[in-house]
C-alpha atoms as a PDB file:
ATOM      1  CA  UNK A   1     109.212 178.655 261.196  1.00  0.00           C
ATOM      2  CA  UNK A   2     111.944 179.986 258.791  1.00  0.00           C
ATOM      3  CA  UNK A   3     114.318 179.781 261.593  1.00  0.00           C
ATOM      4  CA  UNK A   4     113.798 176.157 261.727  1.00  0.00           C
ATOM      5  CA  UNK A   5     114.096 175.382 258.082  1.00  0.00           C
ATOM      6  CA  UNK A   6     117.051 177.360 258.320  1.00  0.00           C
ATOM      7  CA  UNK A   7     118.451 175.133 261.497  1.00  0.00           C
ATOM      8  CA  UNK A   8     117.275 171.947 260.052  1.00  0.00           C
ATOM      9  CA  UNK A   9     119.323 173.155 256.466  1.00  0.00           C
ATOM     10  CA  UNK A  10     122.267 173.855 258.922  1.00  0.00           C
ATOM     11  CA  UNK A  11     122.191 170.445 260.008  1.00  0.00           C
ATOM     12  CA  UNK A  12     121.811 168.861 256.736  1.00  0.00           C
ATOM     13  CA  UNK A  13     124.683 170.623 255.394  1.00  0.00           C
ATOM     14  CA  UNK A  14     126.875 169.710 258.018  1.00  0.00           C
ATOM     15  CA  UNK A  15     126.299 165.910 258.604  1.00  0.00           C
ATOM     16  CA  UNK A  16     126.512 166.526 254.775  1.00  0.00           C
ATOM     17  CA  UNK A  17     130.019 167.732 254.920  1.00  0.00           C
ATOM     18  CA  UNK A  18     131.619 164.918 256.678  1.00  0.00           C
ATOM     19  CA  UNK A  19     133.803 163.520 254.028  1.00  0.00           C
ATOM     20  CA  UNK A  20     133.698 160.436 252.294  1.00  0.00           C
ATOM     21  CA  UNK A  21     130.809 158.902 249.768  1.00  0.00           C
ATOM     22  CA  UNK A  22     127.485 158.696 251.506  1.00  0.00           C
ATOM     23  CA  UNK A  23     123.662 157.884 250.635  1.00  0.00           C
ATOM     24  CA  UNK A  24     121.996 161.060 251.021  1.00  0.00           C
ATOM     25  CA  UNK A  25     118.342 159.873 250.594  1.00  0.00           C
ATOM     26  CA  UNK A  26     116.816 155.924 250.052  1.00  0.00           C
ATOM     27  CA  UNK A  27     113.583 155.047 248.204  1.00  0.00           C
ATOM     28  CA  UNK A  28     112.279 151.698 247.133  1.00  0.00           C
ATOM     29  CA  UNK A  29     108.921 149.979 247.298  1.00  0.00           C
ATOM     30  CA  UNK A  30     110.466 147.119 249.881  1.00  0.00           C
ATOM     31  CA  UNK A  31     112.693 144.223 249.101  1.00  0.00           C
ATOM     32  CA  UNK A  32     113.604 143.526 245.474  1.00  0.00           C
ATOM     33  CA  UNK A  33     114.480 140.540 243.934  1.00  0.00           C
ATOM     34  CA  UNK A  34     118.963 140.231 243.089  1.00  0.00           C
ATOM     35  CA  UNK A  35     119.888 141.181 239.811  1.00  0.00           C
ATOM     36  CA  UNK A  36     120.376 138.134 237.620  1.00  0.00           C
ATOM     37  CA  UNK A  37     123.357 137.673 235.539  1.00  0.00           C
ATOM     38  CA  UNK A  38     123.236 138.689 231.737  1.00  0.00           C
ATOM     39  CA  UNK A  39     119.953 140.434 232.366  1.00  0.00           C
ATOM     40  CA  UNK A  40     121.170 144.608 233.240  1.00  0.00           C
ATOM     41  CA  UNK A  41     121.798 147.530 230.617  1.00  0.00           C
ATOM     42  CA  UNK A  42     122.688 150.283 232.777  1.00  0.00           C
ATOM     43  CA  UNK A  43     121.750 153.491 231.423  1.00  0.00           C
ATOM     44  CA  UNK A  44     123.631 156.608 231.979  1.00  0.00           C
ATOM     45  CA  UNK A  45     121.926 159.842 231.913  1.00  0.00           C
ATOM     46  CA  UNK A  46     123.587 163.323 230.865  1.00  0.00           C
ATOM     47  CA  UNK A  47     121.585 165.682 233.434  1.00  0.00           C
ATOM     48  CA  UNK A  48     123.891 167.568 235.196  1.00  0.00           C
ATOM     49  CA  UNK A  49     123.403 171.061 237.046  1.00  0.00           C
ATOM     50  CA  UNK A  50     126.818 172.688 238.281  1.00  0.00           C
ATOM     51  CA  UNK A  51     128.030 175.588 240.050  1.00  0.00           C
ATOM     52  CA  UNK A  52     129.946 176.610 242.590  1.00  0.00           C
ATOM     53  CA  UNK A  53     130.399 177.959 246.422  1.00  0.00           C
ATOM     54  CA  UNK A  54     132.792 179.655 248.344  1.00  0.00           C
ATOM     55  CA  UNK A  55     133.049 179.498 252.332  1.00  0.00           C
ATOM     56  CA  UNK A  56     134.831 181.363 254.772  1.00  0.00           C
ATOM     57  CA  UNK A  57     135.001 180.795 258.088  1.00  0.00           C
ATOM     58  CA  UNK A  58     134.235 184.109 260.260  1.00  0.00           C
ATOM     59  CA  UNK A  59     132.859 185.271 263.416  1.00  0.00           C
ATOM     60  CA  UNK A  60     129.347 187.075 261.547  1.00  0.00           C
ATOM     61  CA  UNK A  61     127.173 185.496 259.550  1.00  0.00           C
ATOM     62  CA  UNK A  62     127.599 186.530 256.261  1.00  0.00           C
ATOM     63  CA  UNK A  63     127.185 184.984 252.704  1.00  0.00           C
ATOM     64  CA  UNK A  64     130.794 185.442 251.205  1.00  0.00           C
ATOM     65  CA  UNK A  65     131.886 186.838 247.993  1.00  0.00           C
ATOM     66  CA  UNK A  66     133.581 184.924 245.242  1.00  0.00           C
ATOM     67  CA  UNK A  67     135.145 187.212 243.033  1.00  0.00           C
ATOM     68  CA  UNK A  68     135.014 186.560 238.959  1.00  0.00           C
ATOM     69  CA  UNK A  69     138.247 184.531 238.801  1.00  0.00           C
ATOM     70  CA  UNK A  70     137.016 182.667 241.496  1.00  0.00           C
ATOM     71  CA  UNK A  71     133.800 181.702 239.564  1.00  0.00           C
ATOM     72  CA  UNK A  72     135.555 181.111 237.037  1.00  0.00           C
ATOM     73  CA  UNK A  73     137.828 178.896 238.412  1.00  0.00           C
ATOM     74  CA  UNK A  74     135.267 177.026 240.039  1.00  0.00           C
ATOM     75  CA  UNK A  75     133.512 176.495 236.638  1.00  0.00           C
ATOM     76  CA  UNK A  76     136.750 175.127 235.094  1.00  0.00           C
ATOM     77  CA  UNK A  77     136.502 172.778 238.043  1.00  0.00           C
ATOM     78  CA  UNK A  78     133.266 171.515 237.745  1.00  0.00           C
ATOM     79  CA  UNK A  79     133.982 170.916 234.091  1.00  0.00           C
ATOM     80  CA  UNK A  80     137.109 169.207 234.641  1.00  0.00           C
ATOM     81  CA  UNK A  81     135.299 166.524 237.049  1.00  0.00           C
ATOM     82  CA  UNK A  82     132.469 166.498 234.966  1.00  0.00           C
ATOM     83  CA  UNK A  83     134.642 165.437 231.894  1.00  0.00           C
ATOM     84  CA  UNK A  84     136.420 163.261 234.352  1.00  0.00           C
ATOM     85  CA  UNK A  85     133.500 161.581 235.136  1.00  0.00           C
ATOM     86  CA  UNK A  86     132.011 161.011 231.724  1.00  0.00           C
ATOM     87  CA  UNK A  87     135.122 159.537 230.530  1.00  0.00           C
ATOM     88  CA  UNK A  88     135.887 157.052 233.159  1.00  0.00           C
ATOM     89  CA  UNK A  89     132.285 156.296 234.874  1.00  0.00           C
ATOM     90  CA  UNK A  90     130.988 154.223 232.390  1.00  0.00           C
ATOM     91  CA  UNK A  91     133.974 151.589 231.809  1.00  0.00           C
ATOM     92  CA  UNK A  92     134.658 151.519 235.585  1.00  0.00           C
ATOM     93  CA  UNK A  93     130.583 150.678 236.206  1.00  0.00           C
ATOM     94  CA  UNK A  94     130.548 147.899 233.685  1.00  0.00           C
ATOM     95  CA  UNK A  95     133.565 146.342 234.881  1.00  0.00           C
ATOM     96  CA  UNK A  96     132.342 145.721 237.765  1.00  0.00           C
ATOM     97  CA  UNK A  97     128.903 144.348 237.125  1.00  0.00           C
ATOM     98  CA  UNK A  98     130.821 142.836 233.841  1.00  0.00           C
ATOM     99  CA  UNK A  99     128.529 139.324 235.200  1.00  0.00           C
ATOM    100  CA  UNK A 100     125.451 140.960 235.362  1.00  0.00           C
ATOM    101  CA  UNK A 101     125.426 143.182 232.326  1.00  0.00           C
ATOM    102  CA  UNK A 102     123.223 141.056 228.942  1.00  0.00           C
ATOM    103  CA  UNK A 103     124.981 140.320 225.766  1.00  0.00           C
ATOM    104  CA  UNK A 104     123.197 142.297 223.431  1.00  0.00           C
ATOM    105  CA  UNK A 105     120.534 145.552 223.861  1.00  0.00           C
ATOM    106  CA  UNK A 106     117.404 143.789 223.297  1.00  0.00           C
ATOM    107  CA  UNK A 107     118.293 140.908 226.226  1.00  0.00           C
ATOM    108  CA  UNK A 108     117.797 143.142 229.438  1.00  0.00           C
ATOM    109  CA  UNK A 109     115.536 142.014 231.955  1.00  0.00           C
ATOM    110  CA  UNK A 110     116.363 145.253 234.525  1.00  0.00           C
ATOM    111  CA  UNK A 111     118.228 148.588 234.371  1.00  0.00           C
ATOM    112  CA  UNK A 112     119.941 150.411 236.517  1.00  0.00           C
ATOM    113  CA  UNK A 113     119.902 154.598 235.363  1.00  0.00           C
ATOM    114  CA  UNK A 114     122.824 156.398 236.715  1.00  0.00           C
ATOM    115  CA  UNK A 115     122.231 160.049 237.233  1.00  0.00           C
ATOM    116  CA  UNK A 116     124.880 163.040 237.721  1.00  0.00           C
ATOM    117  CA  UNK A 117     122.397 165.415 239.414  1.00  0.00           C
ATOM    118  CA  UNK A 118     125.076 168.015 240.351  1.00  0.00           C
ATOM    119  CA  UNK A 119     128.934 168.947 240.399  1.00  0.00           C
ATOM    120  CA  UNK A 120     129.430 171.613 242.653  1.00  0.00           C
ATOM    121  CA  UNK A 121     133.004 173.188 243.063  1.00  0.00           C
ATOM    122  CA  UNK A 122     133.949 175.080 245.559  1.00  0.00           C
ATOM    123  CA  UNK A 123     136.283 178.517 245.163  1.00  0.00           C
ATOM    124  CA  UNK A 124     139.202 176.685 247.404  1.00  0.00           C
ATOM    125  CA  UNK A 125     138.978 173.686 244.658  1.00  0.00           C
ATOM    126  CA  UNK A 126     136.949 170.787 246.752  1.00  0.00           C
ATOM    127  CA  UNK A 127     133.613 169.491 244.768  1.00  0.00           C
ATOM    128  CA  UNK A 128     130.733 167.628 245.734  1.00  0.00           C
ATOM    129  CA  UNK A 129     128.756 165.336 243.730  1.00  0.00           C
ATOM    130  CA  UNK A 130     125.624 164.144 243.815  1.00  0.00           C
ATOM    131  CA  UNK A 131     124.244 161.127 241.933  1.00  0.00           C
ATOM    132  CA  UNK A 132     121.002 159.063 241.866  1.00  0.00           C
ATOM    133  CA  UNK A 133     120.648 155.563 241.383  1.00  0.00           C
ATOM    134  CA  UNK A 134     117.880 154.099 240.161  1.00  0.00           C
ATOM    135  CA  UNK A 135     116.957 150.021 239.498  1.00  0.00           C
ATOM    136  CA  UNK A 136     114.082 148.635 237.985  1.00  0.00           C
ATOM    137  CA  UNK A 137     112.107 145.943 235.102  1.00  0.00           C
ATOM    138  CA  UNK A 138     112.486 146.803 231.770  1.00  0.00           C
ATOM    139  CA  UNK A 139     109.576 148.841 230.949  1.00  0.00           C
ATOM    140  CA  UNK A 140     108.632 150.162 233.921  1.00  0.00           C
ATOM    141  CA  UNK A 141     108.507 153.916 234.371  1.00  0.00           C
ATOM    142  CA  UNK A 142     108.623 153.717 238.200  1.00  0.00           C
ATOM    143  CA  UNK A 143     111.423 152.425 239.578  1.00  0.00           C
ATOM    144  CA  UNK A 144     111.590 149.946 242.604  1.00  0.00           C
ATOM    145  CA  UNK A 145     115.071 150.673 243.811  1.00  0.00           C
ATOM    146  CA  UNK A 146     116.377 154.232 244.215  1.00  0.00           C
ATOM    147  CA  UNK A 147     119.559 155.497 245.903  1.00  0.00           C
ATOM    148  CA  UNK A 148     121.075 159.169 246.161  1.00  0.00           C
ATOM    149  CA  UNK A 149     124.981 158.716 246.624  1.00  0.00           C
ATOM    150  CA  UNK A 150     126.747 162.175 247.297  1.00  0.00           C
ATOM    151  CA  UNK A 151     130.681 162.761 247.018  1.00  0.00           C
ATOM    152  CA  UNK A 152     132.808 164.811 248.393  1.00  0.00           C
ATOM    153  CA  UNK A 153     136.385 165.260 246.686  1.00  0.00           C
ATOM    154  CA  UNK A 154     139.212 167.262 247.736  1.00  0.00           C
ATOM    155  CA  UNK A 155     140.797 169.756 245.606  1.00  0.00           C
ATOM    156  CA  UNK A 156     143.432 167.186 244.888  1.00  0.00           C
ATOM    157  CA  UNK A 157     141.165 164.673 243.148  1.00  0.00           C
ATOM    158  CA  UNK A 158     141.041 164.033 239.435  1.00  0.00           C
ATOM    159  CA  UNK A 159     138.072 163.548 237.395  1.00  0.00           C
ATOM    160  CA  UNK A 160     139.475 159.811 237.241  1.00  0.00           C
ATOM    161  CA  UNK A 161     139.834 159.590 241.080  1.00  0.00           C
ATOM    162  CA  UNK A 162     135.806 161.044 241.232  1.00  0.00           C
ATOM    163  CA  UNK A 163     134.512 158.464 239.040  1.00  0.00           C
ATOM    164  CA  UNK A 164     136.205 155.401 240.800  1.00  0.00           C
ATOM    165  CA  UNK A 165     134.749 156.683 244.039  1.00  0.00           C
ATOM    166  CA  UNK A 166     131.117 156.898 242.468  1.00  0.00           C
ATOM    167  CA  UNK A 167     131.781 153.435 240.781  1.00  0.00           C
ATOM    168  CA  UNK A 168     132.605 152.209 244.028  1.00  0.00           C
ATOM    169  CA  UNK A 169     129.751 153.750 246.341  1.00  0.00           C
ATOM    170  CA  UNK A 170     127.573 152.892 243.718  1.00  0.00           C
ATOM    171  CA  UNK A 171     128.694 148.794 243.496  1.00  0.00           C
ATOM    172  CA  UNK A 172     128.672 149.367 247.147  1.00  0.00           C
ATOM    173  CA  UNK A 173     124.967 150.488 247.523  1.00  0.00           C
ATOM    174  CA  UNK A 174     123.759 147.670 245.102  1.00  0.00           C
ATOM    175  CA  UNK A 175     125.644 145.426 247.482  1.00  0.00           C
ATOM    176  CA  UNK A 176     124.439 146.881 250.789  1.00  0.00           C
ATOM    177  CA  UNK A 177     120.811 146.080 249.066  1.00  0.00           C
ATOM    178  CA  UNK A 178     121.409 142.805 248.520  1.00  0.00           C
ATOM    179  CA  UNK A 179     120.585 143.581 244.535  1.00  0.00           C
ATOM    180  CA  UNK A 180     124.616 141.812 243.544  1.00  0.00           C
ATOM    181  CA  UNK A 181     127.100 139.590 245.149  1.00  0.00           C
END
């Protein structure tokens, strides 16, 4: 049995390393109705986990070793998308659902939460990001819409270059559910 949940892991992980923003899990209690304009306050929420990984490729199966400047450096990495992120997400997001976003606080209909569940850097400088979506009526503490978007960045990407990607898998997941134009 454990060698299962260890070959189904295996799997996950690697159809989970293919590169490029991807919905990791979809929830939702069937179809919901499209956003209306002026009627979204999109929330963002501040609950982020990081850490970090380091892989080698070898011939045995071992767990590698990152040394303490490796942690380190990987922690300086997660905080340098993180800030990224927290700087840029937000304007990027509301630009492009400027039409659907209300006037003022107390003129929401729906909102959409936007969740940073994890940065995780990696000792060679590549991250991995996982965020959850979630849509729903004012007031309600369930939502009806939920989407888990994960992305992958190379050690080249900026914090600024991490948030347009989320901004953009997310608009694109609120498309692919017919929820915007």
């Amino acid at each position: 049995m454990m060698r299962f949940r260890l070959g189904v892991l295996s799997l996950v992980l690697a159809l989970a390393g293919c590169g490029g923003p991807q919905v990791v899990a979809v929830q939702g209690t069937g179809a919901q109705p499209a956003i209306e304009q002026k009627s979204l306050q999109i929330v963002f929420s501040g609950k982020t986990s990081t850490g970090w990984t380091k892989h080698e490729r070898s011939a045995v199966q071992s767990k590698p070793v990152a040394t303490e400047q490796e942690q380190q450096a990987s922690s300086v990495r997660c905080k340098e998308i993180g800030n990224g992120i927290v700087q840029h997400l937000r304007p990027m997001t509301k630009s492009q659902l400027a039409p659907y976003l209300s006037a003022s606080e107390r003129d929401y209909r729906n909102v959409l939460t936007v969740e940073i569940n994890r940065i995780m850097a990696d000792t060679d400088g590549s991250a991995d990001v996982v965020v959850t979506l979630s849509y729903g009526a004012r007031g309600n503490e369930k939502p009806g819409w939920s989407r888990i978007v994960h992305i992958q960045a190379s050690r080249f990407a900026t914090g600024e270059s991490v948030a347009r990607e989320l901004a953009d898998a997310m608009l694109a997941q609120l498309k692919a559910s017919a929820l915007v134009q």
